[in-house]
PDB file of N, CA and C in Angstrom:
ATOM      1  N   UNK A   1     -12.496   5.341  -7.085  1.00  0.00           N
ATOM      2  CA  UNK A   1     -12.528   4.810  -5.737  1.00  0.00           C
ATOM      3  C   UNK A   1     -12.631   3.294  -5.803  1.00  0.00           C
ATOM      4  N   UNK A   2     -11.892   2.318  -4.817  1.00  0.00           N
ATOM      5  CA  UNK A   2     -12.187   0.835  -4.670  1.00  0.00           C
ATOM      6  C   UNK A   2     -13.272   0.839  -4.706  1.00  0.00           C
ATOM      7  N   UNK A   3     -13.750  -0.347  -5.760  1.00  0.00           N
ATOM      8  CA  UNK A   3     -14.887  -1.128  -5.504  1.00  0.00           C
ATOM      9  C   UNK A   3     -14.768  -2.745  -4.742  1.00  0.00           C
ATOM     10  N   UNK A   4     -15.928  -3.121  -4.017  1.00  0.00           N
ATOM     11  CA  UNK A   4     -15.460  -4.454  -3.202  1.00  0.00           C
ATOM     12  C   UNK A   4     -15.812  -5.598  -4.676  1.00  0.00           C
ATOM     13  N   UNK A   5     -15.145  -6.357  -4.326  1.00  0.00           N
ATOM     14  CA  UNK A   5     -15.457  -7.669  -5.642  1.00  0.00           C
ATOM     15  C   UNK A   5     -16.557  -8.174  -5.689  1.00  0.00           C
ATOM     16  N   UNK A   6     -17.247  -8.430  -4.741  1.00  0.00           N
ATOM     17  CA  UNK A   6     -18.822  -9.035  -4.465  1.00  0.00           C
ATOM     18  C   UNK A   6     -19.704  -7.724  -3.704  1.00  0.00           C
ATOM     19  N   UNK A   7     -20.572  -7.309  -4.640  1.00  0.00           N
ATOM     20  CA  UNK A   7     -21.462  -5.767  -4.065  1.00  0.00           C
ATOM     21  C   UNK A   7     -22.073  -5.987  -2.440  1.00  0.00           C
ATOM     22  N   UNK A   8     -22.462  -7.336  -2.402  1.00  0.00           N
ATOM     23  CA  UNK A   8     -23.051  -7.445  -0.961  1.00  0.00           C
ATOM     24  C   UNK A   8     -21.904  -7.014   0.119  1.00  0.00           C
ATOM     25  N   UNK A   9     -20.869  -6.986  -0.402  1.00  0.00           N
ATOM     26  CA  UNK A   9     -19.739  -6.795   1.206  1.00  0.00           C
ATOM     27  C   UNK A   9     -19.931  -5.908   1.632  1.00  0.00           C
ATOM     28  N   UNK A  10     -19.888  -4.445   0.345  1.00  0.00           N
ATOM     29  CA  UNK A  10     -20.204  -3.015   0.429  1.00  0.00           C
ATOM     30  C   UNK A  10     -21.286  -2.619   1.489  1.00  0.00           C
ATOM     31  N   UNK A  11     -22.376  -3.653   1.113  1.00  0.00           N
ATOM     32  CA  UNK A  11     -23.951  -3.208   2.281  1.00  0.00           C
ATOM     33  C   UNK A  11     -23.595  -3.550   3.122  1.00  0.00           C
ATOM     34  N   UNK A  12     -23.023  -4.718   3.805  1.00  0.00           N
ATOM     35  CA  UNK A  12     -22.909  -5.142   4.788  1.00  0.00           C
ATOM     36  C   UNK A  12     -21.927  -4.008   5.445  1.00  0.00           C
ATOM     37  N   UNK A  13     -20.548  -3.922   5.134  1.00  0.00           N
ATOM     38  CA  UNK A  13     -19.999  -3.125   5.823  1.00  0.00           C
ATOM     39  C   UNK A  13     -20.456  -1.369   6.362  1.00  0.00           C
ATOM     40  N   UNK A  14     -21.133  -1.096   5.307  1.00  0.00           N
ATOM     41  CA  UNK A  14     -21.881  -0.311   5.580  1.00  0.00           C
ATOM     42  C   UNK A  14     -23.005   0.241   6.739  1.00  0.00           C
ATOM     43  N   UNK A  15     -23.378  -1.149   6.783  1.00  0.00           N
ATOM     44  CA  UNK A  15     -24.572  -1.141   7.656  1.00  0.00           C
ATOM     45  C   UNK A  15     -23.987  -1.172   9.036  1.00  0.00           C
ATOM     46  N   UNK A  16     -22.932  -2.439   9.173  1.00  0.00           N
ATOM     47  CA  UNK A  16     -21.905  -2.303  10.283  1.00  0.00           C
ATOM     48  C   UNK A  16     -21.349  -1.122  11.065  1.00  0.00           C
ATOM     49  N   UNK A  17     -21.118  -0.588   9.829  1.00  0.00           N
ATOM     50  CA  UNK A  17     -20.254   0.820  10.179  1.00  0.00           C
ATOM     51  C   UNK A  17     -21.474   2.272  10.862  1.00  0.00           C
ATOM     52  N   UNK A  18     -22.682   1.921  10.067  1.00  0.00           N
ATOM     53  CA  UNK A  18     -23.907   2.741  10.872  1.00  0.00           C
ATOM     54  C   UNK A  18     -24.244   2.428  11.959  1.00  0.00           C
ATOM     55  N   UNK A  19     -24.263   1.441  12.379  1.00  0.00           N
ATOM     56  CA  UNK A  19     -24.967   0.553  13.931  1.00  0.00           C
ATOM     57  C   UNK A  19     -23.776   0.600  14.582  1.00  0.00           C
ATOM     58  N   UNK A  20     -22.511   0.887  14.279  1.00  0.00           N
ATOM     59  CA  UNK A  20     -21.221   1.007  15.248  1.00  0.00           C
ATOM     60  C   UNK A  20     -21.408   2.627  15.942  1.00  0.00           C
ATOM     61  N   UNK A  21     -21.597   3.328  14.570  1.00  0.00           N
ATOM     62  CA  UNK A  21     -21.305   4.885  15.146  1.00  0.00           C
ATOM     63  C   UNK A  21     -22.879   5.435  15.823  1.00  0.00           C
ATOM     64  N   UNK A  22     -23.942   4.598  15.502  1.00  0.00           N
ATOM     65  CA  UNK A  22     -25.126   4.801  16.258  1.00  0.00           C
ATOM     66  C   UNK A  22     -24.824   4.292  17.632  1.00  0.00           C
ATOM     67  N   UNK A  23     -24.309   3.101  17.755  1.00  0.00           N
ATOM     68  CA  UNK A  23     -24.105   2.850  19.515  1.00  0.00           C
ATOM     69  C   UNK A  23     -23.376   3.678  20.336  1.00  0.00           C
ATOM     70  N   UNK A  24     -22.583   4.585  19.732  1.00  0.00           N
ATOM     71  CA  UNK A  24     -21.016   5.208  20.131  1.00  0.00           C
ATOM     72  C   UNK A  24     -21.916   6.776  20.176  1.00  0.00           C
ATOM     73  N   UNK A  25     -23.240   6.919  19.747  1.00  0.00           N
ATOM     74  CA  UNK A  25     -23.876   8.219  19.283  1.00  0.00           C
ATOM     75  C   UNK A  25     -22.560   9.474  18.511  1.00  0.00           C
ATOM     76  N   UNK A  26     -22.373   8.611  17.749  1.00  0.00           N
ATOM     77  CA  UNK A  26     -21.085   9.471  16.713  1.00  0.00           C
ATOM     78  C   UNK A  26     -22.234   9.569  15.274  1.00  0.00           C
ATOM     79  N   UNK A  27     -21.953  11.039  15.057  1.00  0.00           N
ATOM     80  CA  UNK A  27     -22.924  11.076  13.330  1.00  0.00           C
ATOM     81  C   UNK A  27     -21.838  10.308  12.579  1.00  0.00           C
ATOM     82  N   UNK A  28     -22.951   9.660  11.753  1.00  0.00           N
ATOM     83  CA  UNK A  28     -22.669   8.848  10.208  1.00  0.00           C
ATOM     84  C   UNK A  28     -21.656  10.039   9.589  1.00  0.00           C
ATOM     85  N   UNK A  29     -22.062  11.297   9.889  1.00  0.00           N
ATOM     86  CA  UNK A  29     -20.811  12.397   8.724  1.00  0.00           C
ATOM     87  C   UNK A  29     -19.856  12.846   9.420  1.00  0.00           C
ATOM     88  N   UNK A  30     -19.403  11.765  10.405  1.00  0.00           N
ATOM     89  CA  UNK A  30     -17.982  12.325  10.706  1.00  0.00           C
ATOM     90  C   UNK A  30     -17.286  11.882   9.764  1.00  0.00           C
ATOM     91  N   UNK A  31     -17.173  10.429   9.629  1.00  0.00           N
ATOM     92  CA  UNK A  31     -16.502  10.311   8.478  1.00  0.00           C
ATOM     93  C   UNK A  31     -16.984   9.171   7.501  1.00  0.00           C
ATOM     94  N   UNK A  32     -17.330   9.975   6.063  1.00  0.00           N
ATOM     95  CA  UNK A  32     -17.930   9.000   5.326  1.00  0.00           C
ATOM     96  C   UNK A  32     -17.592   7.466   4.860  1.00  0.00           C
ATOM     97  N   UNK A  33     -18.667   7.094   4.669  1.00  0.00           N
ATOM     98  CA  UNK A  33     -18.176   5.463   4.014  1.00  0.00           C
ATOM     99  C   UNK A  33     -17.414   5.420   3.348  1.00  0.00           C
ATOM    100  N   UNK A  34     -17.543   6.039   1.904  1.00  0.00           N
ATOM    101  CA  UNK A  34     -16.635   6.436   1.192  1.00  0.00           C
ATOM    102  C   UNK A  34     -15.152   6.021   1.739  1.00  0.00           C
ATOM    103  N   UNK A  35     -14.803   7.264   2.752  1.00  0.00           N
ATOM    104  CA  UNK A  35     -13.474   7.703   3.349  1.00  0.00           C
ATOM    105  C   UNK A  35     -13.383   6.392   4.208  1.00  0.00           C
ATOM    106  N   UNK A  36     -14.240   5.524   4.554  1.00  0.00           N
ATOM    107  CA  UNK A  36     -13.620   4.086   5.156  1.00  0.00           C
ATOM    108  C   UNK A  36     -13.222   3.478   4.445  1.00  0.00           C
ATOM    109  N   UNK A  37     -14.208   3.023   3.045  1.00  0.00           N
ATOM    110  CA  UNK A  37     -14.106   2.215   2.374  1.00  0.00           C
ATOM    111  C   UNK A  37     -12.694   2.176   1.567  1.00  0.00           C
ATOM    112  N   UNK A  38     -12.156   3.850   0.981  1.00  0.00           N
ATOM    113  CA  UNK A  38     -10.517   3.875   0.814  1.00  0.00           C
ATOM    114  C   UNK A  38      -9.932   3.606   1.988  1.00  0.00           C
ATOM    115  N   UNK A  39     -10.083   3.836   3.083  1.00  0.00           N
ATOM    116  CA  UNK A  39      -8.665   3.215   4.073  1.00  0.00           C
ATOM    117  C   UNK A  39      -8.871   1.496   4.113  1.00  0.00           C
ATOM    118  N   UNK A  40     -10.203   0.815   4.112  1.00  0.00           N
ATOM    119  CA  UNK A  40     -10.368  -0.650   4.189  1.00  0.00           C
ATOM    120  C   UNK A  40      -9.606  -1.136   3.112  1.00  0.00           C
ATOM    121  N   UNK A  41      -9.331  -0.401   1.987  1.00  0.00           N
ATOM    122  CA  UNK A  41      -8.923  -1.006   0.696  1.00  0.00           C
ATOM    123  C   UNK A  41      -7.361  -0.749   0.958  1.00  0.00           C
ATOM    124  N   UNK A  42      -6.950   0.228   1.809  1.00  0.00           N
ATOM    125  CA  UNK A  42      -5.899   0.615   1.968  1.00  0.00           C
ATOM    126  C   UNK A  42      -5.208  -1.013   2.975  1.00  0.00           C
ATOM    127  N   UNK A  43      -5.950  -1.891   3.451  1.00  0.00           N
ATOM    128  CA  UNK A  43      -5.117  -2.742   4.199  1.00  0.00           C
ATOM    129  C   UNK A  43      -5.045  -3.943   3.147  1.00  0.00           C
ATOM    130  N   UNK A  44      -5.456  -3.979   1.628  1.00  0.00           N
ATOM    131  CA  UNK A  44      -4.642  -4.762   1.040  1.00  0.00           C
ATOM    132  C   UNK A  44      -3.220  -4.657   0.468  1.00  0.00           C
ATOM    133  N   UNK A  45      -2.909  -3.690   0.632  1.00  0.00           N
ATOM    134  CA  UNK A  45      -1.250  -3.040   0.008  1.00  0.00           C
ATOM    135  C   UNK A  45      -0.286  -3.761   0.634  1.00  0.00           C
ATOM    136  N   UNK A  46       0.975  -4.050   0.042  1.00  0.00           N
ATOM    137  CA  UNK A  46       2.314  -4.419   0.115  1.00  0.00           C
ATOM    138  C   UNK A  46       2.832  -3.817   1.839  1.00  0.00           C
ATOM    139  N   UNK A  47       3.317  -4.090   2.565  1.00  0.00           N
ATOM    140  CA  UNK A  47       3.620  -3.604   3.707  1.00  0.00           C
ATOM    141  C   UNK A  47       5.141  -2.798   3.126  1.00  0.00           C
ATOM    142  N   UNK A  48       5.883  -3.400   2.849  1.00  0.00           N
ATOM    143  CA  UNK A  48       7.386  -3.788   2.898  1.00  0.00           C
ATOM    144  C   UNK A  48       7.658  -2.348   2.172  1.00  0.00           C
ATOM    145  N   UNK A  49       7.309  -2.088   0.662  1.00  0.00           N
ATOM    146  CA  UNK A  49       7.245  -0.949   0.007  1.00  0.00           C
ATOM    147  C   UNK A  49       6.954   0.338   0.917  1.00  0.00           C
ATOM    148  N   UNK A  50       5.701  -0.009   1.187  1.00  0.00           N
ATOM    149  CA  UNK A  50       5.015   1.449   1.691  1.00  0.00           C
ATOM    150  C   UNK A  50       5.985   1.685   3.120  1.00  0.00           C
ATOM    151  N   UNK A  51       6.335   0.954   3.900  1.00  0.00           N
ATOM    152  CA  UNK A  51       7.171   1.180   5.020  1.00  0.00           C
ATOM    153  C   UNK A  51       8.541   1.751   4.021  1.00  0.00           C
ATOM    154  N   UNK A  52       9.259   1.116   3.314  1.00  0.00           N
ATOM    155  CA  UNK A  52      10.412   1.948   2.877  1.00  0.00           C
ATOM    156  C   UNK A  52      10.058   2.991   2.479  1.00  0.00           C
ATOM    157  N   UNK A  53       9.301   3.748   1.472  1.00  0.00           N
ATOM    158  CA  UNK A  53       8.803   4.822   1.020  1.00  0.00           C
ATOM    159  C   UNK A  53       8.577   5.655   2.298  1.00  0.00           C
ATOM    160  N   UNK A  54       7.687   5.516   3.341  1.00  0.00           N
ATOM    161  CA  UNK A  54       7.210   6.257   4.660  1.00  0.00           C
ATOM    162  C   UNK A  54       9.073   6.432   5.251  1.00  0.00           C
ATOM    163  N   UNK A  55       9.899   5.546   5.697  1.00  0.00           N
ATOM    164  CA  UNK A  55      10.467   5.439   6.514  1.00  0.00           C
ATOM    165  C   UNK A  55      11.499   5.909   6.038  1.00  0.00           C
ATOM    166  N   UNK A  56      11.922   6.642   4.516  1.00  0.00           N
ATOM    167  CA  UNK A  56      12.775   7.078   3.609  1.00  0.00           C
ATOM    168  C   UNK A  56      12.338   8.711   3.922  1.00  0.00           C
ATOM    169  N   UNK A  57      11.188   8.994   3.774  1.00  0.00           N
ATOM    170  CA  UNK A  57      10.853  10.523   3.477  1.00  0.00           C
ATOM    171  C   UNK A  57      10.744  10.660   4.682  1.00  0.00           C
ATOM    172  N   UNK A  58      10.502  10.024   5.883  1.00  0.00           N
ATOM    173  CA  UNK A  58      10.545  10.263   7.515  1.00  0.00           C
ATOM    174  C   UNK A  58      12.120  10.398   7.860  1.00  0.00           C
ATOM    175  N   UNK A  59      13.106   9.519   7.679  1.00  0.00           N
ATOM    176  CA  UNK A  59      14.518  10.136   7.362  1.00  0.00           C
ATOM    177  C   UNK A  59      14.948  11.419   6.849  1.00  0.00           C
ATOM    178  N   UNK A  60      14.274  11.487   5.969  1.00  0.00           N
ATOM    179  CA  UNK A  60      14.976  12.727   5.235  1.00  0.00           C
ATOM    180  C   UNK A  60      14.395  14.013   5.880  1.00  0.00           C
ATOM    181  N   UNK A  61      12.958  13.911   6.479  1.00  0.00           N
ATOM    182  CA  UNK A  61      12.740  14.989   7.099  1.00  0.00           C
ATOM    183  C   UNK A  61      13.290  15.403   8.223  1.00  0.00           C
ATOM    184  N   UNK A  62      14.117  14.250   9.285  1.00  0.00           N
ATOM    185  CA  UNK A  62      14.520  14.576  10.545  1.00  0.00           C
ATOM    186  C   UNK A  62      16.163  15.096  10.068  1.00  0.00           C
ATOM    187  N   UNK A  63      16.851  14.475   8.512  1.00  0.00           N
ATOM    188  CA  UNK A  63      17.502  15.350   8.231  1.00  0.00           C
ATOM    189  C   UNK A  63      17.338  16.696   8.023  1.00  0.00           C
ATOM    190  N   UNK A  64      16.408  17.204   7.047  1.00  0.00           N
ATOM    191  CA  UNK A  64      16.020  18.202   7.077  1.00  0.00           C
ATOM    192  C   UNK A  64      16.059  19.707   8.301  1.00  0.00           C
ATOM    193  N   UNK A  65      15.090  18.578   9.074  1.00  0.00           N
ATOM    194  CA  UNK A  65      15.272  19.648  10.783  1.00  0.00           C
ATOM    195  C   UNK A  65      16.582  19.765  11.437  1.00  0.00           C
ATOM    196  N   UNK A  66      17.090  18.906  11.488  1.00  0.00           N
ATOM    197  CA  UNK A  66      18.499  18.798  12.374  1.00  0.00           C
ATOM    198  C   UNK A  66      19.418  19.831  11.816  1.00  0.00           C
ATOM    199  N   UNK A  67      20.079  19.179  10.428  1.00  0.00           N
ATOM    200  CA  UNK A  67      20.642  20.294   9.493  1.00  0.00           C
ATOM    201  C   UNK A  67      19.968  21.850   9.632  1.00  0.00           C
ATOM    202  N   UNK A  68      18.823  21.911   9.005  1.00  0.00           N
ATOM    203  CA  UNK A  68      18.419  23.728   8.836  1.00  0.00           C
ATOM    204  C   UNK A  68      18.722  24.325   7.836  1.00  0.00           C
ATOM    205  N   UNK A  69      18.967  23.122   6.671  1.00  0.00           N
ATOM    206  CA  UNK A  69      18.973  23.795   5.240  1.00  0.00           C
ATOM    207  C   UNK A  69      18.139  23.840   4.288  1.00  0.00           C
ATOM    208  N   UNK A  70      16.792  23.279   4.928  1.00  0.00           N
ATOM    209  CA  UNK A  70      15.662  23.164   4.019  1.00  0.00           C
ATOM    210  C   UNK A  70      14.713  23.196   4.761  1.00  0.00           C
ATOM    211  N   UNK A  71      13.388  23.610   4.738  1.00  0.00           N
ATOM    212  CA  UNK A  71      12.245  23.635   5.465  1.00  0.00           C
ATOM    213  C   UNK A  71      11.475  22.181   5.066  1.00  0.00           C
ATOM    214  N   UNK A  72      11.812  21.554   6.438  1.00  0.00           N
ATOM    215  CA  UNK A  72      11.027  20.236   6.080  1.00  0.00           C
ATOM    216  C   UNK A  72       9.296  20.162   5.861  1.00  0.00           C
ATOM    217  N   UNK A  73       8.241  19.434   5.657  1.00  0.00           N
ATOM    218  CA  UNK A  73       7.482  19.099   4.989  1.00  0.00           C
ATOM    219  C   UNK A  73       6.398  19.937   6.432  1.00  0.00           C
ATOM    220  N   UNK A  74       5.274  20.322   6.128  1.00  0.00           N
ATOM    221  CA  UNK A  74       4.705  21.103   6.652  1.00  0.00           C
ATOM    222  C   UNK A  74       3.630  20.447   7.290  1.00  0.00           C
ATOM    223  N   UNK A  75       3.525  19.023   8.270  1.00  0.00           N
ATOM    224  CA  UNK A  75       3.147  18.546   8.716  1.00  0.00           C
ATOM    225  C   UNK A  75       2.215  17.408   8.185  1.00  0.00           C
ATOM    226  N   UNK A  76       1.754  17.392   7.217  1.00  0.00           N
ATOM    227  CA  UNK A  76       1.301  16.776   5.979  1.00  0.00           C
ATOM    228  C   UNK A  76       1.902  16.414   5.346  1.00  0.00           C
ATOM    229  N   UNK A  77       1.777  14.480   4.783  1.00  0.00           N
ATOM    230  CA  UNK A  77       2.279  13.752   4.154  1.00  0.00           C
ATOM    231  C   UNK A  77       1.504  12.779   3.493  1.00  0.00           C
ATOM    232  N   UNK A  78       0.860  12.633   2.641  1.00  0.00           N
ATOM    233  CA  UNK A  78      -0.177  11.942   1.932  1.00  0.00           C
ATOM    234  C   UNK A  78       0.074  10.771   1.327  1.00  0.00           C
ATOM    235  N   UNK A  79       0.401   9.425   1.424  1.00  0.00           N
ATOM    236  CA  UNK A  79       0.671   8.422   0.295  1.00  0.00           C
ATOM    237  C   UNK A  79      -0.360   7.594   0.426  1.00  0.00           C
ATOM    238  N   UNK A  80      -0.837   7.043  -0.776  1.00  0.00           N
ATOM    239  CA  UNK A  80      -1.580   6.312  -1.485  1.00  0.00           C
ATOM    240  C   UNK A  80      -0.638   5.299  -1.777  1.00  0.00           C
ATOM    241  N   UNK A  81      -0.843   3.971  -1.231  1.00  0.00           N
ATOM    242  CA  UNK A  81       0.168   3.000  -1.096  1.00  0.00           C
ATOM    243  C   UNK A  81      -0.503   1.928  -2.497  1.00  0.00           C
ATOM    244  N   UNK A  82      -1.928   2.266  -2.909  1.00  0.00           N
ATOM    245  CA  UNK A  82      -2.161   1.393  -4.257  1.00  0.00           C
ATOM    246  C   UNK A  82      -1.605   1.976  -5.711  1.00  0.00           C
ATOM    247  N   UNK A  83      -1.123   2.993  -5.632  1.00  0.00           N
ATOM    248  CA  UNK A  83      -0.591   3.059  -6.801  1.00  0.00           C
ATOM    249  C   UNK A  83       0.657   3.490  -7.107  1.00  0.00           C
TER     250      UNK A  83
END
């Protein structure tokens, strides 16, 4: 999992992220830090790539449907744009 470069960012955001979902009365385990902390890391990635990759397999699936020669992707599509 990302680690932040300087450990203090980690607390801080952390703490942020508790006093946000305490004002909103949302539990801390809807969704873990953890699971923020990969999508926060997720907004240093390349735009340009990950849009062709998304916007390639999003093509091919509306081929997919239109045609009717392949069962397109089952609503789920997962990319990890850091590696």
């Amino acid at each position: 999992s990302p680690t932040p470069k300087e450990p203090y960012v980690s607390e801080q955001v952390a703490q942020f992220y508790t006093q946000w979902l305490k004002e909103r009365g949302v539990s801390d385990a809807y969704v873990s830090f953890d699971q923020l902390w990969t999508l926060a890391m997720q907004m240093q990635q390349q735009l340009v790539p990950v849009s062709a990759i998304v916007g390639g397999v999003a093509a091919q699936e509306c081929i997919k449907a239109i045609s009717g020669k392949e069962l397109p992707l089952n609503n789920t599509f997962v990319l990890d744009g850091s590696e």
